[in-house]
C-alpha atoms as a PDB file:
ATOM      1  CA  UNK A   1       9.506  -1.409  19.550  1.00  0.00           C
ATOM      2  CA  UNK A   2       6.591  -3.425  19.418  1.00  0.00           C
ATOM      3  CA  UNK A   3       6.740  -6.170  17.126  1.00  0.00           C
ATOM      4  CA  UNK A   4       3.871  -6.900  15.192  1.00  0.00           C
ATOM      5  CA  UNK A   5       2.502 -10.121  13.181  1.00  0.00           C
ATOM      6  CA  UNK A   6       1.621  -8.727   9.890  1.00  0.00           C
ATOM      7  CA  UNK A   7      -0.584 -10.349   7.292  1.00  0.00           C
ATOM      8  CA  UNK A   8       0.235  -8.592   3.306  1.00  0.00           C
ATOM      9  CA  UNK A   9      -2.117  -9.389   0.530  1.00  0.00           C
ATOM     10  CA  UNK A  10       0.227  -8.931  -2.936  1.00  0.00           C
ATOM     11  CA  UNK A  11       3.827  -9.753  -1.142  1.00  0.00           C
ATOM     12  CA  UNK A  12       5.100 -10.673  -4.252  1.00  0.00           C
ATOM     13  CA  UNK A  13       4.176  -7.561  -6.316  1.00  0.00           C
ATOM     14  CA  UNK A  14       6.463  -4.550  -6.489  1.00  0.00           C
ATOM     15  CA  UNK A  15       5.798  -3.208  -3.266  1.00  0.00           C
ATOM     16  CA  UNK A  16       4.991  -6.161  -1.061  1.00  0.00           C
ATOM     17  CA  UNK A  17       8.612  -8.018  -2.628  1.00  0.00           C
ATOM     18  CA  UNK A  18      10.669  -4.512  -1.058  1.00  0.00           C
ATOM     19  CA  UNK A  19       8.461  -4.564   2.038  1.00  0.00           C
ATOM     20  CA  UNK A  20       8.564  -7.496   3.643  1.00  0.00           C
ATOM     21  CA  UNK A  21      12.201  -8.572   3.679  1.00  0.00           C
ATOM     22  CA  UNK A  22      12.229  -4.696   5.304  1.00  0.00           C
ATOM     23  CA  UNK A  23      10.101  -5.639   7.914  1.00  0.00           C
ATOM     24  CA  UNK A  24      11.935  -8.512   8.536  1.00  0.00           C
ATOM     25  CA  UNK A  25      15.043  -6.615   9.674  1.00  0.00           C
ATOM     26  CA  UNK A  26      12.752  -4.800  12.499  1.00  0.00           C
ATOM     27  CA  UNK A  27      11.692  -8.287  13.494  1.00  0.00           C
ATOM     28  CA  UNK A  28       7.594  -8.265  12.217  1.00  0.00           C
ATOM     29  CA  UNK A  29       6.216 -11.559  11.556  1.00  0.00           C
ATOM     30  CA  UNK A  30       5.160 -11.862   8.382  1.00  0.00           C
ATOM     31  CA  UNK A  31       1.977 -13.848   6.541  1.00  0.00           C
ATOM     32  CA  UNK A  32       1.241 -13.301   2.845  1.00  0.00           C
ATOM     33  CA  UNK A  33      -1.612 -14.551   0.593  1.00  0.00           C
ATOM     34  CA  UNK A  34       0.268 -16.106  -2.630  1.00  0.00           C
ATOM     35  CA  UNK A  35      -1.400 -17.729  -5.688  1.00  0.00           C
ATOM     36  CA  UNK A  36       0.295 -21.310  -5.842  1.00  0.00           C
ATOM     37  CA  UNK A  37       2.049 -20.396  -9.274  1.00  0.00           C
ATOM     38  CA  UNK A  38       3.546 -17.640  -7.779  1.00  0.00           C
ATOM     39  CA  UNK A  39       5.065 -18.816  -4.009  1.00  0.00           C
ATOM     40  CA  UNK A  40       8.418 -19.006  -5.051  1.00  0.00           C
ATOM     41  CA  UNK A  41       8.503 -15.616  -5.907  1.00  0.00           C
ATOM     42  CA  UNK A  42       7.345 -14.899  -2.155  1.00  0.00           C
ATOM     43  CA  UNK A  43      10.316 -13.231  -0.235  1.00  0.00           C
ATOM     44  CA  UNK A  44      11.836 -15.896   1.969  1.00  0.00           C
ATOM     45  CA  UNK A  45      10.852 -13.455   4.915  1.00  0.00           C
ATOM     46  CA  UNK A  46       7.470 -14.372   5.002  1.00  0.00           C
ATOM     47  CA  UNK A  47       5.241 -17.469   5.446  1.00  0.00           C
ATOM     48  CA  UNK A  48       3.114 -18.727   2.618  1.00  0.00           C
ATOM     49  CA  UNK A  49      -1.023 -18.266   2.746  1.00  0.00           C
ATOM     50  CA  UNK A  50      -2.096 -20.360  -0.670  1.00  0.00           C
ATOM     51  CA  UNK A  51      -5.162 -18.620  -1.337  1.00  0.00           C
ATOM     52  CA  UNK A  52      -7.162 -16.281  -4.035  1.00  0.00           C
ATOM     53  CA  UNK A  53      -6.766 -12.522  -2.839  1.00  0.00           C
ATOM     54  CA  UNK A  54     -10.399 -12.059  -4.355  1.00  0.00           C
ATOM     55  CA  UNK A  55     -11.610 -14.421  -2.525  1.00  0.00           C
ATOM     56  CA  UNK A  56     -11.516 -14.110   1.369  1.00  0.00           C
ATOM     57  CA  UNK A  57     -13.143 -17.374   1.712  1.00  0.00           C
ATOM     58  CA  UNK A  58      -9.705 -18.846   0.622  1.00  0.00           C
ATOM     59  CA  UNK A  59      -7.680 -17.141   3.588  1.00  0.00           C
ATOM     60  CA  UNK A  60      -8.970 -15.496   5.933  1.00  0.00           C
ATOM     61  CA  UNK A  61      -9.185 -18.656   8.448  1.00  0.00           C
ATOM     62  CA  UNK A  62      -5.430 -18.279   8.216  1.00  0.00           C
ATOM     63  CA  UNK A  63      -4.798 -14.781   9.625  1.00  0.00           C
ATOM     64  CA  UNK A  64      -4.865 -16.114  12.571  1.00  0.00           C
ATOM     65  CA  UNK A  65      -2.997 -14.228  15.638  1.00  0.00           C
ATOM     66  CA  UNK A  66      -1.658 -11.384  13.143  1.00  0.00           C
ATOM     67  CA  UNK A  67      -2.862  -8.015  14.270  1.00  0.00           C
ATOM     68  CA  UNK A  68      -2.175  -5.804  11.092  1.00  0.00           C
ATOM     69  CA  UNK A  69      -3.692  -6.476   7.602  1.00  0.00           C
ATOM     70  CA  UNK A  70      -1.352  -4.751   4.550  1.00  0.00           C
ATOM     71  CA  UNK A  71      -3.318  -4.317   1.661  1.00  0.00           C
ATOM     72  CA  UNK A  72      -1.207  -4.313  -1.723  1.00  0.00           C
ATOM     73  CA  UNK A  73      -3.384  -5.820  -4.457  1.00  0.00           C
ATOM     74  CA  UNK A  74      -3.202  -3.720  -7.587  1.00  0.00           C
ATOM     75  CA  UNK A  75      -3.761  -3.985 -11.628  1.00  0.00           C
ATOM     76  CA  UNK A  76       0.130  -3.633 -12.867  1.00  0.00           C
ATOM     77  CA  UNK A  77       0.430  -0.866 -15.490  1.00  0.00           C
ATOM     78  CA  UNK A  78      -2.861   0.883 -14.951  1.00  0.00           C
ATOM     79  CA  UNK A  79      -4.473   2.396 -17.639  1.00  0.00           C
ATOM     80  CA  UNK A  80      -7.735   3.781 -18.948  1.00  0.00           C
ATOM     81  CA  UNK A  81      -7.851   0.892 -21.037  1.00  0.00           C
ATOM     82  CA  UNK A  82      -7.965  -1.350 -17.482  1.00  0.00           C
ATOM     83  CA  UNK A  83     -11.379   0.022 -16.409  1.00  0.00           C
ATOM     84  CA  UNK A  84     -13.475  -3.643 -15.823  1.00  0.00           C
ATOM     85  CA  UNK A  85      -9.626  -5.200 -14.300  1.00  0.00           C
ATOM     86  CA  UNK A  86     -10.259  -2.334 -11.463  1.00  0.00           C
ATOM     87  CA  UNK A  87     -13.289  -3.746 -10.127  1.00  0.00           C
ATOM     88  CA  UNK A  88     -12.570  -7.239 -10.735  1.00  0.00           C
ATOM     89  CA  UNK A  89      -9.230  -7.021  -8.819  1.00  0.00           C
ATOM     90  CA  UNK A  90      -8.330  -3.699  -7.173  1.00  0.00           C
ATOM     91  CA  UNK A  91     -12.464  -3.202  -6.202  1.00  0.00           C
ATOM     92  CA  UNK A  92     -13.156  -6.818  -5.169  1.00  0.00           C
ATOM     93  CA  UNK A  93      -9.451  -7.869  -3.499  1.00  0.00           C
ATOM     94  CA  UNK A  94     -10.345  -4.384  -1.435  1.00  0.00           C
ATOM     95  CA  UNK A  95     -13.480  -5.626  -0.499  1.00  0.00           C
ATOM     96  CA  UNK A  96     -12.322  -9.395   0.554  1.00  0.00           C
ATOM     97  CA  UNK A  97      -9.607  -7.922   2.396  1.00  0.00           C
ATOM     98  CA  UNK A  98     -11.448  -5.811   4.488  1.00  0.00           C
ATOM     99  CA  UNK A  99     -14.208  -8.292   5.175  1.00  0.00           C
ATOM    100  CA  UNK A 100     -11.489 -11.066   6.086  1.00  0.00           C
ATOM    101  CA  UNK A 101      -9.737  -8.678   8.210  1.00  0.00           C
ATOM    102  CA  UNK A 102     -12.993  -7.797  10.122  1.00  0.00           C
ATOM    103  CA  UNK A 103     -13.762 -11.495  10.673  1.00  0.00           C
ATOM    104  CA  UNK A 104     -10.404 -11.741  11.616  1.00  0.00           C
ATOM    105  CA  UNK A 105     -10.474  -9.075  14.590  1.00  0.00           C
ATOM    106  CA  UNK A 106      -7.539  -7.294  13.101  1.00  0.00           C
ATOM    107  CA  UNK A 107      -6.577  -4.184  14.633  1.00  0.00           C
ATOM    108  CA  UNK A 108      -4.456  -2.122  12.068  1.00  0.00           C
ATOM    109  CA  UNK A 109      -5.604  -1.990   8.520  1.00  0.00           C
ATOM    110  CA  UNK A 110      -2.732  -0.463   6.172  1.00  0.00           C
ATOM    111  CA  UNK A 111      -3.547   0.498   2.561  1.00  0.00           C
ATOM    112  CA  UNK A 112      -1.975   1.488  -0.649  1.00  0.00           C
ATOM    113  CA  UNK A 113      -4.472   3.705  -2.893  1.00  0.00           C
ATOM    114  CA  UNK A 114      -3.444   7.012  -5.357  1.00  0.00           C
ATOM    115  CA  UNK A 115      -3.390  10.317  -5.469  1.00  0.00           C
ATOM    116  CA  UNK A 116      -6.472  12.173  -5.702  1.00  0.00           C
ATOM    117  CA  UNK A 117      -8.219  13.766  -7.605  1.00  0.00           C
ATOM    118  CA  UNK A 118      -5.945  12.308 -10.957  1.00  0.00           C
ATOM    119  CA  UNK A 119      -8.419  13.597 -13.562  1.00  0.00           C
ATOM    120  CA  UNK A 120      -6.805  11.788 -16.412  1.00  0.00           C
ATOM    121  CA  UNK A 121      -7.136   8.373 -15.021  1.00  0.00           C
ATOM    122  CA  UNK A 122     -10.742   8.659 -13.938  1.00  0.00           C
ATOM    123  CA  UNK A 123     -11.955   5.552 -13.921  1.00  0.00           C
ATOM    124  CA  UNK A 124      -8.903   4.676 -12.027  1.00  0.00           C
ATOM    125  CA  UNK A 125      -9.100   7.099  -9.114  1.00  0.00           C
ATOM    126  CA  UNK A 126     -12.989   6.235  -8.928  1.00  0.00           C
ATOM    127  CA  UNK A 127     -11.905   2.713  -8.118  1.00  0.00           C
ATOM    128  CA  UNK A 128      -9.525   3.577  -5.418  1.00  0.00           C
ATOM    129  CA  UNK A 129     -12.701   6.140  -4.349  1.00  0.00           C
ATOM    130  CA  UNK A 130     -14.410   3.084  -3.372  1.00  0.00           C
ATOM    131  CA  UNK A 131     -12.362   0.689  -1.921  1.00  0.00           C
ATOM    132  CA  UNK A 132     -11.727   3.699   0.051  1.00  0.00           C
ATOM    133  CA  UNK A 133     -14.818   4.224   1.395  1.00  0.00           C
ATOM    134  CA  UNK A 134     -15.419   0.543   2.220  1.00  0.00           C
ATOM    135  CA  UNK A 135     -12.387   0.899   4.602  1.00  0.00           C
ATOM    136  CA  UNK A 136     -13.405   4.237   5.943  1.00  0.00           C
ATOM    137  CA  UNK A 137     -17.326   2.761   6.770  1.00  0.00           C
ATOM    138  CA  UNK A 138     -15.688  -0.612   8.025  1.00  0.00           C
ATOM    139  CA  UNK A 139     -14.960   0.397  11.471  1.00  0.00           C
ATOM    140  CA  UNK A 140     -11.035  -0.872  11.086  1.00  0.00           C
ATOM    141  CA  UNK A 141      -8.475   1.347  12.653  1.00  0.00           C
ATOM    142  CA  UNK A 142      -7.015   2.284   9.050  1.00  0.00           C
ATOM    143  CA  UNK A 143      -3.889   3.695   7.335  1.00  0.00           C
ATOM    144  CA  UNK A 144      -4.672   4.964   3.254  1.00  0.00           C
ATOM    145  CA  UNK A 145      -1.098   6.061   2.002  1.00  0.00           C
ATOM    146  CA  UNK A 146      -1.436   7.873  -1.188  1.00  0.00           C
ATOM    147  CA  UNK A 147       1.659   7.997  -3.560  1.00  0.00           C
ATOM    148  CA  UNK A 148       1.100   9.076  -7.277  1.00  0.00           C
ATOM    149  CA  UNK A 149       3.755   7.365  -8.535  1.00  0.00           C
ATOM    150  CA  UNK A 150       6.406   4.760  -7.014  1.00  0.00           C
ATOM    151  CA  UNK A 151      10.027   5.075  -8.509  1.00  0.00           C
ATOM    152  CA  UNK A 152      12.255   2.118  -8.261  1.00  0.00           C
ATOM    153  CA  UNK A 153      13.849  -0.847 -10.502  1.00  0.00           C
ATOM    154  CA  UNK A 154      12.272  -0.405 -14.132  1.00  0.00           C
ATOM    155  CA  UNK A 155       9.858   2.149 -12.998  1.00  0.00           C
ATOM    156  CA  UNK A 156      11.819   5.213 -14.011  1.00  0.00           C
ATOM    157  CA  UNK A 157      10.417   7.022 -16.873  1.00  0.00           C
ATOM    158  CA  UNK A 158       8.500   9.510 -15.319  1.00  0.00           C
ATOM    159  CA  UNK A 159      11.360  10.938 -13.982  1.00  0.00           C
ATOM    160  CA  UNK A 160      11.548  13.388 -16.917  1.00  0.00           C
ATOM    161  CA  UNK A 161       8.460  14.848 -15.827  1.00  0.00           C
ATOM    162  CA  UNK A 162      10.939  16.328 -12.776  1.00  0.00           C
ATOM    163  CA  UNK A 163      11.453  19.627 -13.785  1.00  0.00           C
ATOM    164  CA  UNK A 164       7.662  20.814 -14.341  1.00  0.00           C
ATOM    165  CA  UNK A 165       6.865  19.262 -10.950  1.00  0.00           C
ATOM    166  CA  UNK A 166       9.667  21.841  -9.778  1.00  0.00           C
ATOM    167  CA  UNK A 167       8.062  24.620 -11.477  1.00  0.00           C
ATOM    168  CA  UNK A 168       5.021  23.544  -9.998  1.00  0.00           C
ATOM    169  CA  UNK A 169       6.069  23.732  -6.684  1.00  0.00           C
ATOM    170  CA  UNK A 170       6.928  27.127  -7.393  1.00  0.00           C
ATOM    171  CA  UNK A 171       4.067  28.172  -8.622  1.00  0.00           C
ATOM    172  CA  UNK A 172       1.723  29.661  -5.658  1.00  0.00           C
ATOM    173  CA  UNK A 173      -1.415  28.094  -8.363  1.00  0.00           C
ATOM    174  CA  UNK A 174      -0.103  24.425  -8.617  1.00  0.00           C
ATOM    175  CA  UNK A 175       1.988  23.878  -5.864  1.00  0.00           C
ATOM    176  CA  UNK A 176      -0.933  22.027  -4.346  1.00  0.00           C
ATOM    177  CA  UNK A 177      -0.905  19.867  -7.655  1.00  0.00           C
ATOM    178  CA  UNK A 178       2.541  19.437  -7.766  1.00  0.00           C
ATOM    179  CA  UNK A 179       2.944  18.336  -4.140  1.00  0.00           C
ATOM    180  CA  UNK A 180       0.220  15.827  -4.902  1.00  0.00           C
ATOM    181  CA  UNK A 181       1.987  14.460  -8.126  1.00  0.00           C
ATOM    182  CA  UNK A 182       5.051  14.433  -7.150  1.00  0.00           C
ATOM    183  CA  UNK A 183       6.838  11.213  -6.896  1.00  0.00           C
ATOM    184  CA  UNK A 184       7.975   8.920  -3.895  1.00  0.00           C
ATOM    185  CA  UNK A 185      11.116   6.014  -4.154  1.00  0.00           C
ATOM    186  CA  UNK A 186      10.264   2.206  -3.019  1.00  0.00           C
ATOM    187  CA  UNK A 187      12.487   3.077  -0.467  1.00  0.00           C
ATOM    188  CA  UNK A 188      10.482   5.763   0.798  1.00  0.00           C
ATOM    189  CA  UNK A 189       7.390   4.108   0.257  1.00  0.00           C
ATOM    190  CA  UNK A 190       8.528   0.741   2.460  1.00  0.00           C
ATOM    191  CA  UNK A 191       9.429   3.015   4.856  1.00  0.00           C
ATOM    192  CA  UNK A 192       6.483   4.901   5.177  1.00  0.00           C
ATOM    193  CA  UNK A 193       4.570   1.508   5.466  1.00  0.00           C
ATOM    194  CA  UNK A 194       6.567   0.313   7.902  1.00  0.00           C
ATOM    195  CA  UNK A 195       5.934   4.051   9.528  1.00  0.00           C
ATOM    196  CA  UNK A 196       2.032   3.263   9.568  1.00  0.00           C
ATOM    197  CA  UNK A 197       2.605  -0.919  10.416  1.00  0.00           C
ATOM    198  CA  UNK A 198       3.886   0.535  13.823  1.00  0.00           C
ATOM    199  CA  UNK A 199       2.351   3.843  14.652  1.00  0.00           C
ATOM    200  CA  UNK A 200      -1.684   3.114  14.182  1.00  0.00           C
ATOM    201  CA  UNK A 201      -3.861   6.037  13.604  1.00  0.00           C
ATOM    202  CA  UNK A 202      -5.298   8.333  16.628  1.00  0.00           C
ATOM    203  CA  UNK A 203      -8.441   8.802  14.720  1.00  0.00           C
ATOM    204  CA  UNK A 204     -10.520   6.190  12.997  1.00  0.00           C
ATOM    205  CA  UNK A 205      -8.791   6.365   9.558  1.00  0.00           C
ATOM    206  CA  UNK A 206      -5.314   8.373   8.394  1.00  0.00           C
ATOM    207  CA  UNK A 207      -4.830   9.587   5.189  1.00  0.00           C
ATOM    208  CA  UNK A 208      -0.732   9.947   3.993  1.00  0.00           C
ATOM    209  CA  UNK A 209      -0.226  12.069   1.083  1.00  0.00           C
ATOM    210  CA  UNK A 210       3.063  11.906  -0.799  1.00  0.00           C
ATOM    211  CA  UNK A 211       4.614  14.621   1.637  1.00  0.00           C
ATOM    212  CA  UNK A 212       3.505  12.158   4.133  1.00  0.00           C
ATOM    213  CA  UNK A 213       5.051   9.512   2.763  1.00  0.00           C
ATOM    214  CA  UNK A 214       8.142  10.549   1.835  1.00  0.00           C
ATOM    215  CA  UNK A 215       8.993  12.280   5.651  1.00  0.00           C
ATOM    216  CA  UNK A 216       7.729   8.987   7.150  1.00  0.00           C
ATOM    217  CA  UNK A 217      10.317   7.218   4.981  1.00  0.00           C
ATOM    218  CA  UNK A 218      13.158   8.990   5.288  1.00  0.00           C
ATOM    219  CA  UNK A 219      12.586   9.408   9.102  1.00  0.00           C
ATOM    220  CA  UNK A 220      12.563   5.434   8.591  1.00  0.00           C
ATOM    221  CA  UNK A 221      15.667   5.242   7.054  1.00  0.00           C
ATOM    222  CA  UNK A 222      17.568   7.226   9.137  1.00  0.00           C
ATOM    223  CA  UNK A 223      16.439   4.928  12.560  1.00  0.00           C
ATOM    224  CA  UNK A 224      17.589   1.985  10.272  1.00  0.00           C
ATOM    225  CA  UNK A 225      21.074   3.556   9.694  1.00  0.00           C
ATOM    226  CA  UNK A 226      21.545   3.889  13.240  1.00  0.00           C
ATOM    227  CA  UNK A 227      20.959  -0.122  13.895  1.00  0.00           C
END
């Protein structure tokens, strides 16, 4: 395996906190931007960046020899409500990151976005949309892993929805929709990010869907069981 020196904007969110002490065990080098306020809650796996993740100015000079950018900034709890907190973090963070990372010379650009199309969280998806395409036109090899909807500690109340995802796959008319929605575990999703940390896209930019992501993980899991 080739280890890799990996450099995660939101390490201490939900994802980023499950991820890096899992990349860690495979022996990546981890860097993470962290708001002063919040560094103790930084997993004790990675190295401390102070900086502003909407502001590239603040870290980018610190990438330094890491060759993978992880992208994990996101408003908690979205909402249609959280329309103007999309641009101003998910839109702009997306934007910094991607700049930094080109200054940088990274090489491998991973990043977490949503399903699409999600027509009941519109302004939502049209946010992701965009900080899309700004990876896509930046030139950066790129990774865009698509889950709907991460299950894990005190994120469980979708799982009622379960059963009509079922049906769904059944359904020859939403089974497209249903594989789309359907959900993926933290454990599946670390996995899957570890999956695109050390297998870079052939082509320019690779999109996962939530199929995607949950073979990647569990394929991920099983190497770990054999360590």
């Amino acid at each position: 395996m080739v280890f890799n020196n990996v450099f995660i904007t939101g390490g201490t969110g939900f994802v980023g906190s499950h991820l890096i002490p899992e990349l860690a065990k495979r022996g990546h080098r981890i860097r993470a931007v962290v708001r002063q306020q919040s560094a103790a809650r930084l997993p004790k796996d990675a190295s401390a960046v102070v900086g502003d993740a909407t502001r590239a100015e603040s870290y980018y000079r610190n990438i330094g020899d890491c060759d993978t950018f992880v992208h994990l900034i996101g408003v908690a709890h979205p909402s249609p409500s959280k329309a103007a907190e999309f641009r101003s973090i998910d839109l702009e963070s997306t934007r910094q990151a991607v700049n930094a990372a080109v200054r940088a010379g990274i090489q491998k650009f991973v990043y977490v976005s949503v399903a699409q199309p999600l027509p009941v969280m519109a302004a939502y998806v049209e946010t992701w949309k965009q900080c899309e395409d700004i990876i896509t036109h930046s030139g950066l090899k790129a990774s865009i892993l698509r889950p709907f909807y991460i299950l894990g500690p005190g994120r469980r109340w979708p799982i009622f929805l379960q059963p009509f995802l079922a049906i769904g796959r059944q359904l020859p008319s939403l089974r497209a929709t249903a594989e789309r929605l359907s959900f993926v575990t933290i454990q599946q999703m670390s996995g899957a990010l570890i999956c695109a940390i050390e297998n870079p896209p052939v082509q320019d930019v690779r999109i996962w869907t939530a199929s995607d992501i949950k073979d990647a993980g569990e394929r991920v899991a099983r190497q770990m069981s054999l360590v």
